[in-house]
Protein backbone atom coordinates (compact mmCIF):
# COMPACT_ATOMS: atom_id res chain seq x y z
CA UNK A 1 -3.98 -5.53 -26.88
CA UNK A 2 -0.87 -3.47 -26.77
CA UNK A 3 -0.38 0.19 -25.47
CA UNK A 4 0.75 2.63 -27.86
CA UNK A 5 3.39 5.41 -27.23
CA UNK A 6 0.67 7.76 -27.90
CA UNK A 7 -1.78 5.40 -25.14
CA UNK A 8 0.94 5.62 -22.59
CA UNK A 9 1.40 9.51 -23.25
CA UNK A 10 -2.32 9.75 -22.70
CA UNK A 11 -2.24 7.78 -19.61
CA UNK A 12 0.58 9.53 -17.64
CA UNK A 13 -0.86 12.48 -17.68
CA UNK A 14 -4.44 11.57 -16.53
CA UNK A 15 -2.56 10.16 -13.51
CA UNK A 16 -0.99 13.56 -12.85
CA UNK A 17 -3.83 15.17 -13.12
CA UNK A 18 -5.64 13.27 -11.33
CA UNK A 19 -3.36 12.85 -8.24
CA UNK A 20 -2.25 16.90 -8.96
CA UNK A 21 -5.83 18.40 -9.54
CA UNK A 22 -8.41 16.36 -7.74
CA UNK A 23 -6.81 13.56 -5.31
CA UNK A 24 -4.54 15.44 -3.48
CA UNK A 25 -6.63 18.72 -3.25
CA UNK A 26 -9.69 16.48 -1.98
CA UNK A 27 -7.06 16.03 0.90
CA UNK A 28 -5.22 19.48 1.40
CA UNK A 29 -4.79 22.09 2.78
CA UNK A 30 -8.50 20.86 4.55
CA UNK A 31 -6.89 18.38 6.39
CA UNK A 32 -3.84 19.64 8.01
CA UNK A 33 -5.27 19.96 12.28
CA UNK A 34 -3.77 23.41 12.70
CA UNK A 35 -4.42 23.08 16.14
CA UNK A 36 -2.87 19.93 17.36
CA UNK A 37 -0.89 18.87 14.69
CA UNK A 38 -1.23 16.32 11.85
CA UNK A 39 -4.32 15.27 9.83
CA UNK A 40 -7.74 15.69 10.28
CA UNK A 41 -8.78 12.49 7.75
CA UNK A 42 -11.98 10.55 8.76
CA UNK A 43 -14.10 12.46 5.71
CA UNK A 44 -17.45 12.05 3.75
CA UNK A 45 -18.09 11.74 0.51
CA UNK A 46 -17.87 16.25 0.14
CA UNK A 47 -14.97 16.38 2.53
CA UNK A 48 -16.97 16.78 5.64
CA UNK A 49 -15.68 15.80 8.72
CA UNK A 50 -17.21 12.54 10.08
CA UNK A 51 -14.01 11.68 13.30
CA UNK A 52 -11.06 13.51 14.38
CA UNK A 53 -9.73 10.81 16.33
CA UNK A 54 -6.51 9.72 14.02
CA UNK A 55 -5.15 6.56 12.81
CA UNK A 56 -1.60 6.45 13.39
CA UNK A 57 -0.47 4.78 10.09
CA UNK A 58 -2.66 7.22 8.11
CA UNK A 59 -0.86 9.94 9.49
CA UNK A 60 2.89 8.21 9.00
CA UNK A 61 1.31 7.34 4.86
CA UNK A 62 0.47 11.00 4.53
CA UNK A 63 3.28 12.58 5.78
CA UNK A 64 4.99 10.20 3.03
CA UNK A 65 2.73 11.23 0.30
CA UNK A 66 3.33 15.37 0.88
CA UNK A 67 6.96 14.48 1.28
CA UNK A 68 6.77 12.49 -2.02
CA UNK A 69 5.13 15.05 -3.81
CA UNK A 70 7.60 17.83 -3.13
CA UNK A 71 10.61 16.01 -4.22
CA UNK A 72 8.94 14.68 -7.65
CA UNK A 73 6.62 17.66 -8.51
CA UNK A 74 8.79 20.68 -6.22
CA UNK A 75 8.82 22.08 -2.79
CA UNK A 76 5.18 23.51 -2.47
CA UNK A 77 4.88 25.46 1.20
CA UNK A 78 1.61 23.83 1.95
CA UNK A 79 2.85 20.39 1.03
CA UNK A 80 5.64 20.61 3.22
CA UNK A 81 4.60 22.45 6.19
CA UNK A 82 1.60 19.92 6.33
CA UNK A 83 4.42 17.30 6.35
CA UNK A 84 6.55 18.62 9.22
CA UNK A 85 3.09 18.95 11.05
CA UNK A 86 2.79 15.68 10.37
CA UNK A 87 6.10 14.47 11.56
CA UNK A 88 5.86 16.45 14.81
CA UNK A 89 2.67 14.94 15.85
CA UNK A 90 4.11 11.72 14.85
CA UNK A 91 6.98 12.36 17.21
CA UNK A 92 5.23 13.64 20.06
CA UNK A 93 2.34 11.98 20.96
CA UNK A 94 2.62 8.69 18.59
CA UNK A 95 4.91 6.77 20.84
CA UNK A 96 4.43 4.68 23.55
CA UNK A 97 6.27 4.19 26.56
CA UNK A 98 8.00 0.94 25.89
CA UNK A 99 8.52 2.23 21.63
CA UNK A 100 5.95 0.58 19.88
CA UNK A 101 3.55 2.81 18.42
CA UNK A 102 -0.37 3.17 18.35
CA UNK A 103 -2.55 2.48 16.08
CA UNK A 104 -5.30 4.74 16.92
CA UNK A 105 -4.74 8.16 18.73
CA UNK A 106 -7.09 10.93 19.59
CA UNK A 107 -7.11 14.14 17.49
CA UNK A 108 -5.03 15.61 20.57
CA UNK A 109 -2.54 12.20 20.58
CA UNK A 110 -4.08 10.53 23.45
CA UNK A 111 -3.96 6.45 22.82
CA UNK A 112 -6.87 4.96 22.29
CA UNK A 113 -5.58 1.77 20.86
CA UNK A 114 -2.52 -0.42 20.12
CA UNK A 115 -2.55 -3.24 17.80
CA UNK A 116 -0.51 -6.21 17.93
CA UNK A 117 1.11 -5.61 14.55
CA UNK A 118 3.60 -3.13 13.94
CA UNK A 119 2.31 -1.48 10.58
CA UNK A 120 2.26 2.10 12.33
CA UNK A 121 6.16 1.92 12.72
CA UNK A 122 6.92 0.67 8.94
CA UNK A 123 4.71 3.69 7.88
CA UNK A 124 6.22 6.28 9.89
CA UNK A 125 9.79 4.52 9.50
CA UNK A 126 9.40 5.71 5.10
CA UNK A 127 7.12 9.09 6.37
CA UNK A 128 10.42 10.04 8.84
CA UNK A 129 13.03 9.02 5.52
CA UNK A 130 10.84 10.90 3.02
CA UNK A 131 10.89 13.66 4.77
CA UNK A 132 14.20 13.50 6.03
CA UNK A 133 15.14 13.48 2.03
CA UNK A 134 13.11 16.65 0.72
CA UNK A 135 13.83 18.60 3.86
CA UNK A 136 17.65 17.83 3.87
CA UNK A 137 17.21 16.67 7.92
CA UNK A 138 19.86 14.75 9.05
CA UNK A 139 18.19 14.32 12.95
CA UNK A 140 15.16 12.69 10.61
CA UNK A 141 16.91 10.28 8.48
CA UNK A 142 18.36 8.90 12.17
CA UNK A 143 14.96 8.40 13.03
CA UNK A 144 14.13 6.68 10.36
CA UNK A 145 17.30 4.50 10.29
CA UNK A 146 16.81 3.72 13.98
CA UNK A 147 12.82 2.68 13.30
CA UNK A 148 13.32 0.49 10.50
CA UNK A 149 15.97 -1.53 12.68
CA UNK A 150 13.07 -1.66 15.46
CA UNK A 151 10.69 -2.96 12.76
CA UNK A 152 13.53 -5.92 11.67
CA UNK A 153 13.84 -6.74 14.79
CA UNK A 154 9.87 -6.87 15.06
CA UNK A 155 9.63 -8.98 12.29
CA UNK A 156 12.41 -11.54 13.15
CA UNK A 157 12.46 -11.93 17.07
CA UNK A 158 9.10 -14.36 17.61
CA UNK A 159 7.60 -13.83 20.89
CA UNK A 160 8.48 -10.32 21.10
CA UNK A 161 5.09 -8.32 19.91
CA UNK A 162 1.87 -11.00 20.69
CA UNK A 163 1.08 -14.00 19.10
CA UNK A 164 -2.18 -13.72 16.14
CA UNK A 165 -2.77 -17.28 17.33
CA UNK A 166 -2.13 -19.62 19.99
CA UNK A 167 1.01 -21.98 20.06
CA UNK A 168 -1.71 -24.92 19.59
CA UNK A 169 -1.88 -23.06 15.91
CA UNK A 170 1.32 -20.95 15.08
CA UNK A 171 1.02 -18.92 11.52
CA UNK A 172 2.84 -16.22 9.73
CA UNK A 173 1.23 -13.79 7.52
CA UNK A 174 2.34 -12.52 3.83
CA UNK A 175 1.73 -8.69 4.97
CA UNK A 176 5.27 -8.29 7.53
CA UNK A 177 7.54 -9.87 4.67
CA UNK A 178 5.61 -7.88 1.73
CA UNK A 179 5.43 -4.74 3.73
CA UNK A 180 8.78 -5.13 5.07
CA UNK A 181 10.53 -5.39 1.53
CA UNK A 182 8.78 -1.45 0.29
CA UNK A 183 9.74 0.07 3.64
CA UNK A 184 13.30 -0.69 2.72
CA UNK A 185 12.57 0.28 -0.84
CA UNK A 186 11.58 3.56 0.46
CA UNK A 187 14.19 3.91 2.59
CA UNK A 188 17.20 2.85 0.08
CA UNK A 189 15.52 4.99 -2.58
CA UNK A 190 15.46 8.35 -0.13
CA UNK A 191 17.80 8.53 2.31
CA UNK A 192 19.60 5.28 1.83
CA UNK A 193 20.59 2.54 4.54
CA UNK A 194 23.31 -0.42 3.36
CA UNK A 195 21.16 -3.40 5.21
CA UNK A 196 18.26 -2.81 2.51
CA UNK A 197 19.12 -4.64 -0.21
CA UNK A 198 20.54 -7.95 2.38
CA UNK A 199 17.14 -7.99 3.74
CA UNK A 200 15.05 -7.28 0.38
CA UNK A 201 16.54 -10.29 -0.83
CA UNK A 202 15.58 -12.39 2.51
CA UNK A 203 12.17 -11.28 2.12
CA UNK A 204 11.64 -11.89 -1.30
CA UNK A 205 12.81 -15.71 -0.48
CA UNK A 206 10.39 -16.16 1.99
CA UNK A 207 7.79 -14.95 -0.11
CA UNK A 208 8.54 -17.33 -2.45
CA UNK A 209 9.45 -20.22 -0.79
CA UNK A 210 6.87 -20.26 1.78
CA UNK A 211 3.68 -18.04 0.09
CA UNK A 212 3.75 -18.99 -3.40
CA UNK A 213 2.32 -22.66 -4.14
CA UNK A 214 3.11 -22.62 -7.96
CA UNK A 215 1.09 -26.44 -7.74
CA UNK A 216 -2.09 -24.86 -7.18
CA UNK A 217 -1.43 -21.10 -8.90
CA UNK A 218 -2.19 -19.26 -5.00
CA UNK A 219 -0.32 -16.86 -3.39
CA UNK A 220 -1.10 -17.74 0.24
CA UNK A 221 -1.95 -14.74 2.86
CA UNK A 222 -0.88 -17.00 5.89
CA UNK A 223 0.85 -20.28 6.34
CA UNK A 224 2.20 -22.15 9.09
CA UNK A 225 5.32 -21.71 10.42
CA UNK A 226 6.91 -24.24 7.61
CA UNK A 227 5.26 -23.17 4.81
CA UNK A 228 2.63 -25.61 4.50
CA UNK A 229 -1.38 -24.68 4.17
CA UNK A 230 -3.28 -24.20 7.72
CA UNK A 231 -6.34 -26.09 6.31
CA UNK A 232 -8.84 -24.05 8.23
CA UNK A 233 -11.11 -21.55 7.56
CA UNK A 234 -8.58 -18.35 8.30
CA UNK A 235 -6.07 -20.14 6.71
CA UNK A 236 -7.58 -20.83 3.69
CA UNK A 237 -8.77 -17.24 3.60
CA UNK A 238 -6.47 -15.48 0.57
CA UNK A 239 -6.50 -11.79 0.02
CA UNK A 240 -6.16 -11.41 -3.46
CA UNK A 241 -5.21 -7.47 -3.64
CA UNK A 242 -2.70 -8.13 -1.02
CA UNK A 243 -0.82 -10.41 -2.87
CA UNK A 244 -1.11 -8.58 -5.96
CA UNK A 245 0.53 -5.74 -4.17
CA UNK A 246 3.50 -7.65 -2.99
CA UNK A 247 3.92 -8.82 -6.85
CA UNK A 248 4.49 -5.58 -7.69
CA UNK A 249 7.15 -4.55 -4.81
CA UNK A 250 8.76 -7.34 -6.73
CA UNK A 251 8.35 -6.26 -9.95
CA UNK A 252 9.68 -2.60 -8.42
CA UNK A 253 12.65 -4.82 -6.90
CA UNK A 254 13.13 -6.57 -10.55
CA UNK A 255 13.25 -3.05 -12.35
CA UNK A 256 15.75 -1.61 -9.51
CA UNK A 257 17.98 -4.55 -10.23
CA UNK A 258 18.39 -3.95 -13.90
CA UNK A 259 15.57 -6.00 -14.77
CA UNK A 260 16.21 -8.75 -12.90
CA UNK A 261 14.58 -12.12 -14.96
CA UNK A 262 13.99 -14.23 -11.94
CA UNK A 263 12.46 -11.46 -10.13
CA UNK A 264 10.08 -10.65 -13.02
CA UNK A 265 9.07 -14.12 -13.51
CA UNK A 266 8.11 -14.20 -9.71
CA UNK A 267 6.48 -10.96 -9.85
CA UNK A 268 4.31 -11.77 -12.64
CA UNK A 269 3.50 -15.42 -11.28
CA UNK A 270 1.90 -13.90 -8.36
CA UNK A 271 -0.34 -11.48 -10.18
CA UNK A 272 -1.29 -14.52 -12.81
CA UNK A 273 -2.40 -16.16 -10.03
CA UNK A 274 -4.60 -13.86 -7.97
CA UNK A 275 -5.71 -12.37 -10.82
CA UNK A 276 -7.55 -15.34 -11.79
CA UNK A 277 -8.61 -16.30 -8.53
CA UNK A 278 -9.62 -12.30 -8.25
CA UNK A 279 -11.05 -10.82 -11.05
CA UNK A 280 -14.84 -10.81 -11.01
CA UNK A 281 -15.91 -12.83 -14.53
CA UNK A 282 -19.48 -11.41 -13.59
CA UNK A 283 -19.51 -8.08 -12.43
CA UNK A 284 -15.56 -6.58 -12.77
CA UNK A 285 -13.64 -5.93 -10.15
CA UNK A 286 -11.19 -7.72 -7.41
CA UNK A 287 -13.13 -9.56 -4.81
CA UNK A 288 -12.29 -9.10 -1.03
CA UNK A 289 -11.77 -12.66 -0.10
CA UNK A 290 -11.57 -15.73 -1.85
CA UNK A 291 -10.65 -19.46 -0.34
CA UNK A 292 -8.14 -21.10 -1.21
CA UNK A 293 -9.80 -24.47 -2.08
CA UNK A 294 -12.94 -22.74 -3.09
CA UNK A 295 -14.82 -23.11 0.04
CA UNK A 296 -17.16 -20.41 1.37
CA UNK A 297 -15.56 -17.78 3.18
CA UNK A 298 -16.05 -16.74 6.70
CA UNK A 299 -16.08 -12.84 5.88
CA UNK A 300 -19.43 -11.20 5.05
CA UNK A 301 -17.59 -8.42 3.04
CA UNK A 302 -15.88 -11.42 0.64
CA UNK A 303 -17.42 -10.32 -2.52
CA UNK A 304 -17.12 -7.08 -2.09
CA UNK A 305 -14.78 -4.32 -3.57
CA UNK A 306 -12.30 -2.26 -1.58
CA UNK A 307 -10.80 0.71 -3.12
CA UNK A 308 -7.00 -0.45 -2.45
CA UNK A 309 -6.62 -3.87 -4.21
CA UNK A 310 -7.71 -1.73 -7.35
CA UNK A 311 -5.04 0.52 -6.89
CA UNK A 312 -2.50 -2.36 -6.31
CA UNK A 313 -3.99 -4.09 -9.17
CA UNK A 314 -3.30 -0.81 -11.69
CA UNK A 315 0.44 -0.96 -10.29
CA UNK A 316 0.95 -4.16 -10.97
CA UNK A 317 -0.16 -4.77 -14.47
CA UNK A 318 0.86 -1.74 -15.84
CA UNK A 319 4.46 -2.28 -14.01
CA UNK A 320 4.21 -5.86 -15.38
CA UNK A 321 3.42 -4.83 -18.89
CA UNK A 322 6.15 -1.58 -19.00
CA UNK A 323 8.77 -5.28 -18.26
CA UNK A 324 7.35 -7.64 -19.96
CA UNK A 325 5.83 -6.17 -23.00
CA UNK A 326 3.12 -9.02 -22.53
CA UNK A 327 -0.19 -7.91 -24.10
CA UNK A 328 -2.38 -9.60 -21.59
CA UNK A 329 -0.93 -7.15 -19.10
CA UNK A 330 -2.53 -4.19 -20.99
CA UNK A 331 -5.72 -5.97 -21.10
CA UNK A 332 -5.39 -6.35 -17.51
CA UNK A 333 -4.67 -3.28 -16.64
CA UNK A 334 -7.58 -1.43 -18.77
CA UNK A 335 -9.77 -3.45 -17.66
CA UNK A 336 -9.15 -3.13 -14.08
CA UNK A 337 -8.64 0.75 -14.71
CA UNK A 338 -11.65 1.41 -15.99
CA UNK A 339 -13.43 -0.19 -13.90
CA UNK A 340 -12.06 1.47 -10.87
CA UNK A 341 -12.08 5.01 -12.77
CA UNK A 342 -15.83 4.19 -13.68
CA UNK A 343 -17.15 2.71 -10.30
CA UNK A 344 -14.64 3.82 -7.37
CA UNK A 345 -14.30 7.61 -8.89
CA UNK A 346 -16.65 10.22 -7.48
CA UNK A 347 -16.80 12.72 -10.69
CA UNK A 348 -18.84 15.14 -7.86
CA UNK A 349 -16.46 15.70 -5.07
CA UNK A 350 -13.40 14.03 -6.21
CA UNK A 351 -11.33 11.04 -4.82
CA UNK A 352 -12.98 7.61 -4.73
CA UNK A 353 -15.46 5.94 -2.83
CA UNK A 354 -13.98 3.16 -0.40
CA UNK A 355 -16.19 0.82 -0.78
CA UNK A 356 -18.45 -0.84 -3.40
CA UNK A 357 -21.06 -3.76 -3.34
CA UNK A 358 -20.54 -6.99 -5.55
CA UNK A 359 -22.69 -5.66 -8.63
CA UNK A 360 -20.22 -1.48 -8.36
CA UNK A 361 -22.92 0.27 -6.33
CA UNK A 362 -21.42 2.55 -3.67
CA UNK A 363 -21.95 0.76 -0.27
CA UNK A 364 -21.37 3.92 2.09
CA UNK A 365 -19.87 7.42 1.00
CA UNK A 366 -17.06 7.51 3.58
CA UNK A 367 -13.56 8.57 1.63
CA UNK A 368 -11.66 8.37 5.13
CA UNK A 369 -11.72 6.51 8.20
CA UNK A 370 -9.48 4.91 10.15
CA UNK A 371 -8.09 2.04 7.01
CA UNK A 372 -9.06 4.38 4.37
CA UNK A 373 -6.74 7.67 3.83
CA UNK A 374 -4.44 9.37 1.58
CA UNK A 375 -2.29 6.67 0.27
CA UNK A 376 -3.41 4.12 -1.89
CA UNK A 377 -5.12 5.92 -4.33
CA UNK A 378 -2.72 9.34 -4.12
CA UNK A 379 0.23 6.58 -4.22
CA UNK A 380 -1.26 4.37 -7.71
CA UNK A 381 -1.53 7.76 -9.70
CA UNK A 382 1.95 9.45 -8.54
CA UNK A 383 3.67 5.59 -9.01
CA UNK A 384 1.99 5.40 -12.31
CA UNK A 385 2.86 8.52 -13.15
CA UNK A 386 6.82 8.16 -12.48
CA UNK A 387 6.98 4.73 -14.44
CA UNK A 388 5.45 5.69 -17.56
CA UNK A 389 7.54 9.03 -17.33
CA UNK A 390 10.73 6.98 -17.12
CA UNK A 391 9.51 4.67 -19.56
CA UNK A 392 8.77 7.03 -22.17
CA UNK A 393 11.86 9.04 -21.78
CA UNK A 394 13.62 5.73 -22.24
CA UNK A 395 11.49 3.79 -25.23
């Protein structure tokens, strides 16, 4: 099938609206903690609060989102004084004593947990540069500057944050690399920073060179230190939403850089792959987990369906498609848009559910906790909505 100008018309503004008239208001004002600072986001299906404990990277992705939404849609007072709540609590009670951040604070900012990774940083690293963009602050974009350098040195000084496995069975994951490359997307593309591009490119080769196995059509979640396949249960484990959302920081990266061919080509070998090894033939839908050599997986949640690879998955094929022009990619991308809009959407309260059983029933009502926020879903519509803008403007 192919997308006509009148389809993609159609389509960008149902992702506006959406993100504009029911996403984003499911969210705010209701949110904002008035009291201490930042986001009140653990929420039922109706908006009701379940926690207000706080997940540190949820509050870095939503300060991103409000600061996002002001400089594409205009300065609105509530988007942007929840975002400079959301940078002061980020500031103030976010940080540990040695730099690193927590993962999981109290709603007042006391720690409750750190996590080995350093996912909290990269999010408030393109929270602190988003911000720093719409609200013209200089003292922000410094912070933001001086975090992302913390997070390369995180990601390329072994032995500094602790090992996921023992030295008897040394891995690297997919996630630092893929996560790494759209944090200095963000940055370059808000406040700027002259080492993004030198280490988008460094990235992108390790990707490649070490993730995708073109021989058996996988994009690997971990590997071993050389790039070779840890032929174990974890290591055959593949995350096929992950990898479809580092195909399309690619394809972003491709499109940047004039349309870069190779890039493409990568881009749209990693979402052939894990969409075949993802798509539910049966029921719709991305599965959780798959394994590599088609073995059973250790996870009981494997078959399920998380909200975010959805998302990812919408990115990616419509981004692939807007390139490419290949018709499979519109296929792809109605297909797995309809059945997110259909099974994910709650037409009662708004937003989606997280979380859906093999067959699309709703397995609980939460929309937030501490993995599940505004971001993935608030970030596919507005994303959507900005390349099919630029697209038609330019077709």
């Amino acid at each position: 099938m192919i997308y006509s100008k009148e389809s993609l018309t159609i389509l960008r503004d149902f992702y506006k609206n959406q993100l504009l008239n029911d996403t984003v208001p499911f969210w705010f004002p209701r949110s904002i903690d008035k009291e201490y600072g930042g986001y009140l986001l653990m929420r039922d299906q109706d908006g009701s609060l379940i926690d207000d404990d706080k997940a540190v990277w949820i509050q870095g992705r939503a300060v991103w989102l409000l600061a996002s939404l002001s400089d594409t849609f205009g300065k609105s007072d509530i988007w942007m004084d929840a975002a400079k709540s959301g940078i002061g609590f980020l500031t103030n009670h976010c940080f540990d004593e040695d730099g690193r951040m927590f993962f999981h604070v109290t709603r007042e900012g006391n720690p409750v947990r750190k996590r080995r990774y350093f996912f909290s940083e990269t999010f408030t690293t393109i929270a602190y540069a988003a911000y720093a963009k719409v609200a013209d602050n200089e003292a922000t974009a410094d912070k933001a500057r001086f975090l992302f350098g913390k997070c390369i040195e995180y990601a390329t000084s072994p032995g500094l944050l602790p090992a996921k496995f023992t030295k008897n069975r040394p891995s690297k994951g997919i996630g630092v690399p893929m996560i790494m490359i759209n944090t200095a997307q963000q940055l370059r593309e808000t406040i700027g920073d002259e080492r993004c591009d030198e280490w988008i490119s460094r990235w992108i080769e390790e990707i490649e060179k070490d993730f995708v196995k073109d021989d058996i059509h996988c994009v690997m979640e971990q590997v071993a230190p050389d790039g070779s396949i840890i032929d174990h249960i974890d290591g055959r484990t593949l995350n096929p939403g992950h990898a479809i959302e580092g195909a399309w920081f690619i394809l972003h990266e491709a499109q940047y850089r004039n349309n870069d061919p190779h890039l493409i080509d990568l881009g749209c070998r990693m979402l052939d792959y894990m969409w075949e090894r993802g798509w539910d033939k049966e029921h719709g839908g991305i599965f959780y987990f798959r394994d590599v050599f088609h073995k059973p997986v250790q996870e009981y949640w494997q078959d399920m369906k998380f909200w975010w690879p959805h998302n990812e998955t919408i990115i990616a094929t419509l981004l692939a498609y807007l390139l490419t022009g290949n018709e499979k990619y519109a296929l792809w991308h109605k297909m797995v848009h309809d059945y997110a809009y259909t099974h994910f959407y709650d037409k009662e309260f708004g937003e989606w559910y997280g979380y859906l059983h093999r067959d699309g029933q709703v397995a609980q009502t939460a929309k937030g906790n501490l993995f599940k926020g505004p971001f993935h879903l608030p970030r596919q519509e507005w994303y959507c909505y900005k390349i099919l803008e630029k697209y038609l403007n330019t077709h």
